[in-house]
N, C-alpha and C. Protein backbone atom coordinates (compact mmCIF):
# COMPACT_ATOMS: atom_id res chain seq x y z
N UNK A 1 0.84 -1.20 0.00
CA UNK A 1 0.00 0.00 0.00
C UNK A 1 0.88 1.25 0.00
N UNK A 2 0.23 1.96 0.02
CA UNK A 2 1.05 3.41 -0.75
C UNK A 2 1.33 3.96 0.68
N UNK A 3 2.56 4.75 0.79
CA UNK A 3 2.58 5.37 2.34
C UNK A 3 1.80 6.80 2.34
N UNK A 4 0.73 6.59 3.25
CA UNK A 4 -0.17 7.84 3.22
C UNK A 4 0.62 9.41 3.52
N UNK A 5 1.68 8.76 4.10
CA UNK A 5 2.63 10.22 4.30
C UNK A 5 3.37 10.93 3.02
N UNK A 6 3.38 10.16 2.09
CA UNK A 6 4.32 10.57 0.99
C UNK A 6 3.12 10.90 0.04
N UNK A 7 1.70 10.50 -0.03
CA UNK A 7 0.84 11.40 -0.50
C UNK A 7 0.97 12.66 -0.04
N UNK A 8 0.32 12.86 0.71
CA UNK A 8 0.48 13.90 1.38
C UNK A 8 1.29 14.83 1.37
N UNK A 9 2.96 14.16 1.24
CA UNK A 9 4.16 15.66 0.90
C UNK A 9 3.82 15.69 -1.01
N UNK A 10 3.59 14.85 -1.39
CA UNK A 10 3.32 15.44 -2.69
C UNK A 10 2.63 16.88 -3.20
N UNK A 11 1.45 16.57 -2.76
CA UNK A 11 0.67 17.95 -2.54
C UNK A 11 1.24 19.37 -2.19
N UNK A 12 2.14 19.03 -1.02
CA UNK A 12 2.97 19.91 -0.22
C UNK A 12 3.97 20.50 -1.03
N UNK A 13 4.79 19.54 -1.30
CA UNK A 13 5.75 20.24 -1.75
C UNK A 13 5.92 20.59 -3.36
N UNK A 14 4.82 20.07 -4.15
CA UNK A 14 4.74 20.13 -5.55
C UNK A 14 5.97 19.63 -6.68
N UNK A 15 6.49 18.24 -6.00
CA UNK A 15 7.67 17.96 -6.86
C UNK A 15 7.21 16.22 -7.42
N UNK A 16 8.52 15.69 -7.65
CA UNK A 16 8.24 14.79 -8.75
C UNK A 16 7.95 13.79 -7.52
N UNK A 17 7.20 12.62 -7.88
CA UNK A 17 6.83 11.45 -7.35
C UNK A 17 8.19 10.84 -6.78
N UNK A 18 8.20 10.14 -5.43
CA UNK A 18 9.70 9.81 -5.04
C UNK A 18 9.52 8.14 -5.69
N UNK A 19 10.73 7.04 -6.34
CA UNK A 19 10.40 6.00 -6.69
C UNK A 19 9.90 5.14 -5.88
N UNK A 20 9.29 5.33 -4.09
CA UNK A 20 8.91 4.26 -3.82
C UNK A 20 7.39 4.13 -4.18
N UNK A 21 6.51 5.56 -4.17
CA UNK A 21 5.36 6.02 -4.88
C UNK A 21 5.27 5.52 -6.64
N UNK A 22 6.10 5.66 -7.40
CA UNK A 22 6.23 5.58 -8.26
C UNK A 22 5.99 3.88 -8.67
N UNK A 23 7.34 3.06 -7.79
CA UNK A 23 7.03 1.88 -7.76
C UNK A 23 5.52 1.24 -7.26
N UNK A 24 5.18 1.59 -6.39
CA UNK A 24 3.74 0.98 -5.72
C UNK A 24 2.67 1.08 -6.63
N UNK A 25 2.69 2.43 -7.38
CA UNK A 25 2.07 2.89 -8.07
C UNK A 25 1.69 1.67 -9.44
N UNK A 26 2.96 1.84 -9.97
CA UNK A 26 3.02 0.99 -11.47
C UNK A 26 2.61 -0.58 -10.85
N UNK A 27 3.27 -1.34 -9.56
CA UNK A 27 2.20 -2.49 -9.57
C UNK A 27 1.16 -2.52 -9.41
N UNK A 28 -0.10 -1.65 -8.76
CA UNK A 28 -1.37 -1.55 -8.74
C UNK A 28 -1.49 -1.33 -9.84
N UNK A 29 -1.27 -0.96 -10.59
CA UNK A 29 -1.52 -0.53 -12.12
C UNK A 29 -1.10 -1.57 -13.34
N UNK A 30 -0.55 -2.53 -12.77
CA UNK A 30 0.18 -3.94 -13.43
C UNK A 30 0.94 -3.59 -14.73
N UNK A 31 1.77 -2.73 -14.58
CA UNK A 31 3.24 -2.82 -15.82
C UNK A 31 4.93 -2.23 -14.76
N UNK A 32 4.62 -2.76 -14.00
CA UNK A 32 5.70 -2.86 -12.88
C UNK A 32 6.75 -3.57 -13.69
N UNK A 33 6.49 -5.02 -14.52
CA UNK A 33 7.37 -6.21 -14.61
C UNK A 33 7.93 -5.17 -16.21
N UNK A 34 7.32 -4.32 -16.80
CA UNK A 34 8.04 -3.65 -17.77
C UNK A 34 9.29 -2.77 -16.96
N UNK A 35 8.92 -2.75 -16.15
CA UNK A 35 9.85 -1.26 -14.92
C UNK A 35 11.15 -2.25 -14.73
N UNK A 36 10.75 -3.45 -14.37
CA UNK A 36 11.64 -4.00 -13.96
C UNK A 36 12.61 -4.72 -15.01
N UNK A 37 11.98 -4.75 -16.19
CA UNK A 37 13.12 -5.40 -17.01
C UNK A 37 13.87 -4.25 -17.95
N UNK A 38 12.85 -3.61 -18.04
CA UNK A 38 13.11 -1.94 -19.23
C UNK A 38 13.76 -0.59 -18.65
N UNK A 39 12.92 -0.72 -17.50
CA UNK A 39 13.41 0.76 -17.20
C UNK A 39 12.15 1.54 -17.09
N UNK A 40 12.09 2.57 -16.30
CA UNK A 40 11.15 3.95 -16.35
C UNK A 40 10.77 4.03 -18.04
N UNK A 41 11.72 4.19 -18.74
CA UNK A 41 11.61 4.48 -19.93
C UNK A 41 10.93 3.71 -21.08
N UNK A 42 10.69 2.83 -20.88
CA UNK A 42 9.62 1.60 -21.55
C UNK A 42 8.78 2.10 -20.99
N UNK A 43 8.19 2.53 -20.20
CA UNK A 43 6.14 2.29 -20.14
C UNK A 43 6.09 3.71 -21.13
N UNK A 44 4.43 2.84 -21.48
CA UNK A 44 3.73 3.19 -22.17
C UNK A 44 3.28 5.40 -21.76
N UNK A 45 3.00 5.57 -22.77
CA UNK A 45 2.53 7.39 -22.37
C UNK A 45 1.47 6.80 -21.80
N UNK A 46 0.56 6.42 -21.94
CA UNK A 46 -0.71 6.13 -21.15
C UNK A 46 -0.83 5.52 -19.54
N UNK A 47 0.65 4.64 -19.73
CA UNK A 47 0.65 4.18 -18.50
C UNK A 47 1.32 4.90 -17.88
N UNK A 48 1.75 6.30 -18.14
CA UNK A 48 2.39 7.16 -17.58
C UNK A 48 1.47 8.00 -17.12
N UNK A 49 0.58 8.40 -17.61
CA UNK A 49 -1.03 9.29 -17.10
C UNK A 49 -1.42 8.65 -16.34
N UNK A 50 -1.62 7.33 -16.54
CA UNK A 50 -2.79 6.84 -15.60
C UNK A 50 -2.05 6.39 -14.13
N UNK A 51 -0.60 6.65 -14.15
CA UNK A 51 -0.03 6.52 -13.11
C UNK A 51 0.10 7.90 -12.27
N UNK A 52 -0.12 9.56 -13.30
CA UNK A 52 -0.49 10.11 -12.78
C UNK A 52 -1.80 10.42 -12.10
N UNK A 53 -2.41 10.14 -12.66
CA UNK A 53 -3.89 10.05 -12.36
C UNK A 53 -4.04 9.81 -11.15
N UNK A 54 -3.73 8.32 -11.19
CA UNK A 54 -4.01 7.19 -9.35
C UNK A 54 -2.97 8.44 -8.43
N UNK A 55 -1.97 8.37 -8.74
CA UNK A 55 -1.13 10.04 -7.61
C UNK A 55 -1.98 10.48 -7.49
N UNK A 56 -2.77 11.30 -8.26
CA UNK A 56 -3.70 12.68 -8.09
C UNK A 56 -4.86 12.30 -7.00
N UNK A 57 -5.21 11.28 -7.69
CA UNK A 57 -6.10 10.44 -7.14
C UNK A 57 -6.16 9.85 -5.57
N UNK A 58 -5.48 9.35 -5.27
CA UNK A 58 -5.23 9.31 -3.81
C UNK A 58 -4.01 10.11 -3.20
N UNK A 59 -4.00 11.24 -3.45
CA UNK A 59 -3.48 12.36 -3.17
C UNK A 59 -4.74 13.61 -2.59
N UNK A 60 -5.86 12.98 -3.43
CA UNK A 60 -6.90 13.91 -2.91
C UNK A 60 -7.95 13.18 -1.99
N UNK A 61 -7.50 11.86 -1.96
CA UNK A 61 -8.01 10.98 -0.91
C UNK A 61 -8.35 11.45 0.31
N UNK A 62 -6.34 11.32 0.57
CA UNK A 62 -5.80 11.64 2.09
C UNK A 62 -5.92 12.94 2.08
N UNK A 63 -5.97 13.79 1.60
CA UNK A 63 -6.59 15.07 2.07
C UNK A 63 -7.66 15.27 2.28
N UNK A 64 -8.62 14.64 1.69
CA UNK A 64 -9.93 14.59 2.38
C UNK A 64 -10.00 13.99 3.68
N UNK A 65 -9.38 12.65 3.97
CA UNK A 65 -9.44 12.04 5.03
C UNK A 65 -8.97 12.76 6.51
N UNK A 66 -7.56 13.66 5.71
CA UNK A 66 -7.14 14.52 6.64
C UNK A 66 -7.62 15.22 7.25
N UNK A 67 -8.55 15.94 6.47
CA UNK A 67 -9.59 17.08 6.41
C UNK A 67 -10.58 16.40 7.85
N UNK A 68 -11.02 15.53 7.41
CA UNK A 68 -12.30 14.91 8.20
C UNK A 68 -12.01 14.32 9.63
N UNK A 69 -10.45 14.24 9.99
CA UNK A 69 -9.86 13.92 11.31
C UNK A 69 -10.69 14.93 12.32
């Protein structure tokens, strides 16, 4: 599972995804085993959105959740 703390500095600090986000990310998303034989640089543009996406995505999760503490 994704560390709810490193959502969270995302938002914060407005920088690039750190690779353990990155990694967690691409296996919920199942093209991890491209990561792992290719490189960052093999996935797909799409699987590059939709990996932003899920960031964005439970990025606005835990801020809601935060919110509601």
């Amino acid at each position: 599972m994704i560390l709810k703390e490193e959502i969270l500095k995302m938002g914060r600090r407005r920088s690039v995804m750190s690779e353990q986000l990155k990694v967690e990310l691409a296996k919920e998303l199942g093209f991890y085993d491209t990561v792992e034989r290719e490189g960052w640089g093999a996935i797909t543009t799409k699987d590059a959105g939709n990996m932003v996406k899920m960031a964005i995505q439970k990025a606005e999760e835990a801020a809601a959740a935060q919110r509601n503490q």
